[in-house]
C-alpha atoms as a PDB file:
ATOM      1  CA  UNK A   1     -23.874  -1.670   0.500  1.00  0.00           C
ATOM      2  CA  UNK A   2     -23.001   1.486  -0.811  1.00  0.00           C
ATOM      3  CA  UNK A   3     -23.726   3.173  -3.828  1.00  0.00           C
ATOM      4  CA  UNK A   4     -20.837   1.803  -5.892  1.00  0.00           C
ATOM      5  CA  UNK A   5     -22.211  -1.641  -4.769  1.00  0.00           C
ATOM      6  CA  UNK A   6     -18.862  -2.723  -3.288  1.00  0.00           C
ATOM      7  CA  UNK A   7     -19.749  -3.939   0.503  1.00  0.00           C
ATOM      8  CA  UNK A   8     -17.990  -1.234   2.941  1.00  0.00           C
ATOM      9  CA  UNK A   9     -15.320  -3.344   3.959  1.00  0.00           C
ATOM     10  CA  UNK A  10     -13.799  -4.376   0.492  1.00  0.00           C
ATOM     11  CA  UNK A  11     -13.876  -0.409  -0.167  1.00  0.00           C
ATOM     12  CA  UNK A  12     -10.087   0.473  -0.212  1.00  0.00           C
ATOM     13  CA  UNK A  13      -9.450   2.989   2.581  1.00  0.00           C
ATOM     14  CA  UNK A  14      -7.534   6.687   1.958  1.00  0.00           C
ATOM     15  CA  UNK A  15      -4.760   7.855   4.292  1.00  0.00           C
ATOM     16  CA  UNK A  16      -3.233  10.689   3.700  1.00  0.00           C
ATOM     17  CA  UNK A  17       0.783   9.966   3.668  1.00  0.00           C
ATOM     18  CA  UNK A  18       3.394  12.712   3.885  1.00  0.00           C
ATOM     19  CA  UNK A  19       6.927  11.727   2.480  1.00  0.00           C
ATOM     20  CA  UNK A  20      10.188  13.281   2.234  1.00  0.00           C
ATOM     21  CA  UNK A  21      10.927  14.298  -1.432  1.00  0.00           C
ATOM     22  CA  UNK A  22      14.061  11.773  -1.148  1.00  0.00           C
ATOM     23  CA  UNK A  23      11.973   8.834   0.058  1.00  0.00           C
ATOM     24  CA  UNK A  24       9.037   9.886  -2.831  1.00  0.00           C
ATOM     25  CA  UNK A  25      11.910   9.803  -5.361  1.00  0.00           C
ATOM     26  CA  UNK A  26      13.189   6.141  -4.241  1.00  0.00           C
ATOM     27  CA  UNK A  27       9.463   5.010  -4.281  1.00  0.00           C
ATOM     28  CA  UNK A  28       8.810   6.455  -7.874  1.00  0.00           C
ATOM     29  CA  UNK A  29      11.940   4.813  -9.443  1.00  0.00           C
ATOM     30  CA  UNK A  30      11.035   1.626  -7.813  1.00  0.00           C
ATOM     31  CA  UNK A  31       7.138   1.825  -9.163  1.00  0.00           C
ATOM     32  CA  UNK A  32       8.485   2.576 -12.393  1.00  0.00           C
ATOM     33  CA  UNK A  33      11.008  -0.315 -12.256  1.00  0.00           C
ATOM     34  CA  UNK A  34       8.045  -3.129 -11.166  1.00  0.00           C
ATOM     35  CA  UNK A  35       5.700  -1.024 -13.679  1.00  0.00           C
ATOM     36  CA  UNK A  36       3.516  -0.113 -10.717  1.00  0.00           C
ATOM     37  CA  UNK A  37       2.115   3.902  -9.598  1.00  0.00           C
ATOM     38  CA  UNK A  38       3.490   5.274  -6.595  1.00  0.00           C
ATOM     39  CA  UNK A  39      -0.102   4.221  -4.558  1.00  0.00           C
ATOM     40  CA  UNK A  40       0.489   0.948  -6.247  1.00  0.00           C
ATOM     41  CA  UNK A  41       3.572   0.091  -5.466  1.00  0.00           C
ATOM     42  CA  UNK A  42       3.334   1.588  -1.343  1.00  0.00           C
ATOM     43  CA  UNK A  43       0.384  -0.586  -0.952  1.00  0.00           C
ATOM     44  CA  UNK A  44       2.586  -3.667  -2.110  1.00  0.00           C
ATOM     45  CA  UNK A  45       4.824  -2.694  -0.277  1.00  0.00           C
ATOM     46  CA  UNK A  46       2.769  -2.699   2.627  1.00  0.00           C
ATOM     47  CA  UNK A  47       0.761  -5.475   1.990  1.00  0.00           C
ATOM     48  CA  UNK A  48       4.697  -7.843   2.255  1.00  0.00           C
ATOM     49  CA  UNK A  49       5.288  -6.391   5.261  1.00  0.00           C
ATOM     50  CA  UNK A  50       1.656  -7.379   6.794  1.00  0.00           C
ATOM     51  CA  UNK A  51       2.263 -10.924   5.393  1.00  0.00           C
ATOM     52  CA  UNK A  52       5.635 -11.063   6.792  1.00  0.00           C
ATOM     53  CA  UNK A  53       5.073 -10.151  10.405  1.00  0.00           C
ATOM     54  CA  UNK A  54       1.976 -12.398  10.203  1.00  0.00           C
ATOM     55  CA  UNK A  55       4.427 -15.639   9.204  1.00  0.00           C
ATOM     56  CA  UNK A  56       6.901 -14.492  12.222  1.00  0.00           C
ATOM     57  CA  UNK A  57       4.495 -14.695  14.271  1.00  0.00           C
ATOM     58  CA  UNK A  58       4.106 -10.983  15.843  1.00  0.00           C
ATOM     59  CA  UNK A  59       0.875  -9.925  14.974  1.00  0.00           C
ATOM     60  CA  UNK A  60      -0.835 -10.981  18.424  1.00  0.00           C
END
């Protein structure tokens, strides 16, 4: 365990993203609309398409 007690693999990972200032924009609004932050809302965002891809079958 670390020193924030979490065990290593819950810890949430960083990756540094780069967006386009158009693409940022469309994410913002969209946070804003489902009351989420920008991080908030890509990791949901994210986290649908895992799920998806995982019920069609393609994550082999």
């Amino acid at each position: 365990m670390n020193e924030n007690k979490t065990p290593e693999k819950e810890q949430k990972k960083q990756v540094p993203l780069r967006l386009s200032p158009t693409l940022y924009a469309e994410l913002a609004r969209w946070a804003e609309d489902d009351f989420r932050s920008i991080n908030g809302q890509i990791e949901y965002l994210l986290t649908e398409c895992v799920k998806h891809r995982k019920k069609s079958g393609k994550d082999e």
